[in-house]
Protein backbone atom coordinates (compact mmCIF):
# COMPACT_ATOMS: atom_id res chain seq x y z
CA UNK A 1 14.43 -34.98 -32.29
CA UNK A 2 15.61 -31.78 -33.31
CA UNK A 3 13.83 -29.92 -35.66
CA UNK A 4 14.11 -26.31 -37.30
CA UNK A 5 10.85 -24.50 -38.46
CA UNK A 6 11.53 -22.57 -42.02
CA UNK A 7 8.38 -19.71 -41.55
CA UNK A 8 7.42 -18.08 -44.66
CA UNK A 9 5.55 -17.25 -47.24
CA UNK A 10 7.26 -19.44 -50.22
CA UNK A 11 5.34 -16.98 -52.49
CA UNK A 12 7.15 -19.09 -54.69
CA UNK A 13 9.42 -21.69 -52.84
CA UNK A 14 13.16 -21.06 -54.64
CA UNK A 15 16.44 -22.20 -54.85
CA UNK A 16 17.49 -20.02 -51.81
CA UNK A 17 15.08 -21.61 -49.10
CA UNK A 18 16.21 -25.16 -50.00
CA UNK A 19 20.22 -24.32 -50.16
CA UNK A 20 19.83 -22.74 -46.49
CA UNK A 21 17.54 -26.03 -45.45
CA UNK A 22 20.19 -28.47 -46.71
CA UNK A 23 23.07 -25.98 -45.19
CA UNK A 24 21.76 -26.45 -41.85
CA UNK A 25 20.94 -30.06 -41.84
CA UNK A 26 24.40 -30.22 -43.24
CA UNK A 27 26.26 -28.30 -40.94
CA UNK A 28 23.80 -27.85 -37.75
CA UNK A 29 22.51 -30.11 -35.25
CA UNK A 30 19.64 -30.08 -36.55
CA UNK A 31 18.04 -33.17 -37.95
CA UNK A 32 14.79 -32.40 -39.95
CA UNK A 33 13.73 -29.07 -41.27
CA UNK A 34 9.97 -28.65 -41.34
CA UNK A 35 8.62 -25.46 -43.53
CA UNK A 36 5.88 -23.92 -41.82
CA UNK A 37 3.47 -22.69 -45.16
CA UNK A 38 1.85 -19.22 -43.25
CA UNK A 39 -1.44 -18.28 -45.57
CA UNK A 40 -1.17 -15.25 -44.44
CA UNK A 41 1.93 -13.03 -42.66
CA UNK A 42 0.60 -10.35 -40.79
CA UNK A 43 3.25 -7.89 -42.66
CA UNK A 44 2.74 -8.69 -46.08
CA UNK A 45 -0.76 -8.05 -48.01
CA UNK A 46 -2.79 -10.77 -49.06
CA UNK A 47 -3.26 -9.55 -52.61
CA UNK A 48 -0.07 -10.98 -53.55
CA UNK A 49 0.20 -14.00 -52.22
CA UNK A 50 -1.05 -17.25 -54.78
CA UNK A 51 -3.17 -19.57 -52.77
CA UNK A 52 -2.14 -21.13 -49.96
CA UNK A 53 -2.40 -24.89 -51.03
CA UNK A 54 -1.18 -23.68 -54.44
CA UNK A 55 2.84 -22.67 -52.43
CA UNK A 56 2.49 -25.64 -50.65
CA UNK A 57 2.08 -27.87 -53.90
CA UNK A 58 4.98 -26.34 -54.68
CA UNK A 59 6.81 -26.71 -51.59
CA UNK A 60 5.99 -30.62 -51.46
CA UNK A 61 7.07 -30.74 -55.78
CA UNK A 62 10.58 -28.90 -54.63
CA UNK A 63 11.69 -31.60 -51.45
CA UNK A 64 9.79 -34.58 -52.65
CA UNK A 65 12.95 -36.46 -52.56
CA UNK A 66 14.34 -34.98 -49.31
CA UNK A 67 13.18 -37.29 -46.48
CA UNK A 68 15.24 -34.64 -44.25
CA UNK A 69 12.33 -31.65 -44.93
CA UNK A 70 8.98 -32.04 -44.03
CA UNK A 71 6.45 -29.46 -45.37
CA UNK A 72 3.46 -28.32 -42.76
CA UNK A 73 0.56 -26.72 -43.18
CA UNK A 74 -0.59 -26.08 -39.78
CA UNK A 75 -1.45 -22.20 -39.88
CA UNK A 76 -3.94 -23.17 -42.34
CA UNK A 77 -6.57 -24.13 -39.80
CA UNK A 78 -4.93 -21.43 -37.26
CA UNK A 79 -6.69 -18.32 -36.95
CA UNK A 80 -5.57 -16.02 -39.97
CA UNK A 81 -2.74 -13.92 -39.75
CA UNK A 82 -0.75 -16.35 -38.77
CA UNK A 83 1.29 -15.52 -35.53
CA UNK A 84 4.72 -17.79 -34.94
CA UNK A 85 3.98 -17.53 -31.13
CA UNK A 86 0.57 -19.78 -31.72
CA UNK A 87 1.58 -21.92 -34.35
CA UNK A 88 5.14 -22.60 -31.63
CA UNK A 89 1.88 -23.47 -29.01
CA UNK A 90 0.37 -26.11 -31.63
CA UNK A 91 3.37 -27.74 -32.55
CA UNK A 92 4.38 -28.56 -29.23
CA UNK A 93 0.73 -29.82 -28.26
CA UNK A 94 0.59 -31.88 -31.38
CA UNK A 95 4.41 -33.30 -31.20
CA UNK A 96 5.66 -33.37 -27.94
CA UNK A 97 9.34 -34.95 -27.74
CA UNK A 98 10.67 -32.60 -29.98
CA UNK A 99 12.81 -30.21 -29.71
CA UNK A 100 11.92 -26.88 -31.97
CA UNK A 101 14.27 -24.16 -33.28
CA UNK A 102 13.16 -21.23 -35.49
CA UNK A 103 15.09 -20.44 -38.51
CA UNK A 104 14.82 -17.00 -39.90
CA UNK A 105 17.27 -14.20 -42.04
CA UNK A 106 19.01 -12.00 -40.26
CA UNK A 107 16.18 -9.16 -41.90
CA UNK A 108 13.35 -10.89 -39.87
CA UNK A 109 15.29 -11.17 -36.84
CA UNK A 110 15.98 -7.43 -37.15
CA UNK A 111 11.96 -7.30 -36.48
CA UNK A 112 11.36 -9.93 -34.18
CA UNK A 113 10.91 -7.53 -30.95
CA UNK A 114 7.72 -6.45 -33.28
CA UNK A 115 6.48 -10.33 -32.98
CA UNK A 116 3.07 -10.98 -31.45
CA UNK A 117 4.49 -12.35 -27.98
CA UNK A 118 7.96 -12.46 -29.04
CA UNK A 119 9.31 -12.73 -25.38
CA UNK A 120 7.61 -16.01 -25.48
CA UNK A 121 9.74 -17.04 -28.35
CA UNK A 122 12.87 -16.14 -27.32
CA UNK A 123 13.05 -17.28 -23.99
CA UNK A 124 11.54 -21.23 -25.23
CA UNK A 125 13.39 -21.75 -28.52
CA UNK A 126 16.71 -21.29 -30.02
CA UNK A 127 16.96 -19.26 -33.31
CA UNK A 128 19.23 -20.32 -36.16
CA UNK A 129 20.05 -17.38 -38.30
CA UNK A 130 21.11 -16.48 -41.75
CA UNK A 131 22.22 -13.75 -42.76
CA UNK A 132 20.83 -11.51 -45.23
CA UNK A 133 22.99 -8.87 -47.34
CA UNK A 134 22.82 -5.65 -45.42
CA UNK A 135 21.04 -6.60 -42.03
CA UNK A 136 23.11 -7.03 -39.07
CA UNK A 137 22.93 -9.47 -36.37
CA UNK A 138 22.24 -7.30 -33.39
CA UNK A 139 20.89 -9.55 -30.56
CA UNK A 140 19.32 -6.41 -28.09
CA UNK A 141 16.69 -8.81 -26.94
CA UNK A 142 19.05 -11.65 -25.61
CA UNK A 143 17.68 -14.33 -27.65
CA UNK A 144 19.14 -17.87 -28.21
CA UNK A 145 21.13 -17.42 -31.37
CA UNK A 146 22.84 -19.87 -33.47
CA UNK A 147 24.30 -17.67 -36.43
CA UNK A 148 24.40 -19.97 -39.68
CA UNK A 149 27.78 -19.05 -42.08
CA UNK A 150 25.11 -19.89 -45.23
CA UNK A 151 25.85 -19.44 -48.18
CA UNK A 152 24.78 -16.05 -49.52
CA UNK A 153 21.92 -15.81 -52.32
CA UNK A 154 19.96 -13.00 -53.24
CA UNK A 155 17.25 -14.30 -54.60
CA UNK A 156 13.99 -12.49 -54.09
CA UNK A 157 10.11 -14.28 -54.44
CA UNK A 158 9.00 -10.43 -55.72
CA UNK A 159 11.73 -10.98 -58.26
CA UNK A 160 10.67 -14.15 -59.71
CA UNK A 161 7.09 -13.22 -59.58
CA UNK A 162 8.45 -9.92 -61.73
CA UNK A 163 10.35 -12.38 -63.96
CA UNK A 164 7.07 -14.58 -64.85
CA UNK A 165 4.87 -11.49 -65.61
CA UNK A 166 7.43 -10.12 -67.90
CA UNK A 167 7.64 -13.60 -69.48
CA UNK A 168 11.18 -14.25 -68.57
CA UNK A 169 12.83 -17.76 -67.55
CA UNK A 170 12.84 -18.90 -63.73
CA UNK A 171 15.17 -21.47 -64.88
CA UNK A 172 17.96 -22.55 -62.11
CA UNK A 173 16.46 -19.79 -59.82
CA UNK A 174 13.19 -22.25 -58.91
CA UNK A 175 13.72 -26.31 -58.88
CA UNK A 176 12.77 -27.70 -62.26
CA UNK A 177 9.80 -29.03 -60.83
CA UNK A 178 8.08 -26.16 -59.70
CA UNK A 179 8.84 -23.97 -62.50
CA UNK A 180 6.84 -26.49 -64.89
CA UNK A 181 4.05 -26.22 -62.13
CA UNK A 182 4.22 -22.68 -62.37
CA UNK A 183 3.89 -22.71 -66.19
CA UNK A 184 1.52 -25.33 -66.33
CA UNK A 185 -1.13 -23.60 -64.04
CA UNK A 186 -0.57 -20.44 -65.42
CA UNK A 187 0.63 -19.02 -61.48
CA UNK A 188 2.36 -15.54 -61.00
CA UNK A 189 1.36 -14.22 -64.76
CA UNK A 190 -1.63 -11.14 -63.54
């Protein structure tokens, strides 16, 4: 089966990450999208990150209805930070028959030659990309690109985390679902 891995954070999961899942189940050969929950990205700090199994509650509350998305924490019991290369090497030991794809904005694949073994990536998996208001698609490293016509929303985790400290609504910007799990357990407000 084909399957595209959404990497990130989801520090929270928004509207944006699920309208660029269904966009490329919709309009991709793809036929499940898996989010890969990473505890901990080796270029963002810790500090602001709510707790792992807290974002993936909140992944699981947002596609709970979508039996097209699957949501995986594997990197949690992966050395910590997480490294795509490694967690590409335990997918394909622990579900072989499948055939992987990376998704990622057009602003991480601007920084994927910095990737821990990056060459690795590249030459074993096709990339779908999105594009991302004011990062170009320059492919110097000769990857496998598939270049996703998405549709554009700039919606931005640090934003919404902003939003819910100044005691504004998340309302239409975060599935209904996960903004009463963010109010209920009190996440994003110190």
């Amino acid at each position: 089966m084909k399957i595209g891995l959404y990497f990130g954070s989801f520090n929270p999961v928004h509207t944006g990450h699920l309208i660029i899942a269904n966009h490329l189940l919709n309009f991709t050969d793809l036929r499940k999208v898996w989010f890969i929950v990473s505890p901990q990205n080796p270029f963002k700090e810790a500090t602001t990150l709510l707790n792992e199994y807290d974002r993936l509650h909140l992944l699981k509350l947002a596609t709970e209805d979508d039996n097209r998305i699957k949501i995986m924490d594997i990197e949690f019991n992966l050395p910590k930070p997480s490294y795509t290369s490694v967690t590409l090497a335990h997918l394909e030991e622990k579900y072989p028959g499948n055939e992987f794809s990376v998704i990622m904005g057009s602003d991480s694949f601007q920084n994927l030659h910095k990737w821990k073994n990056y060459e690795a990536i590249i030459k074993n998996y096709s990339i779908y990309i999105y594009v991302r208001p004011g990062f170009d698609i320059k492919n110097n490293i000769r990857a496998k690109i598939n270049v996703v016509d998405a549709p554009l929303l700039e919606i931005s985790a640090t934003e919404i985390r902003q939003m819910i400290r100044d005691g504004k609504s998340i309302r239409y910007i975060v599935p209904d679902k996960v903004m009463d799990e963010i109010e209920r357990g009190g996440y994003y407000r110190k």
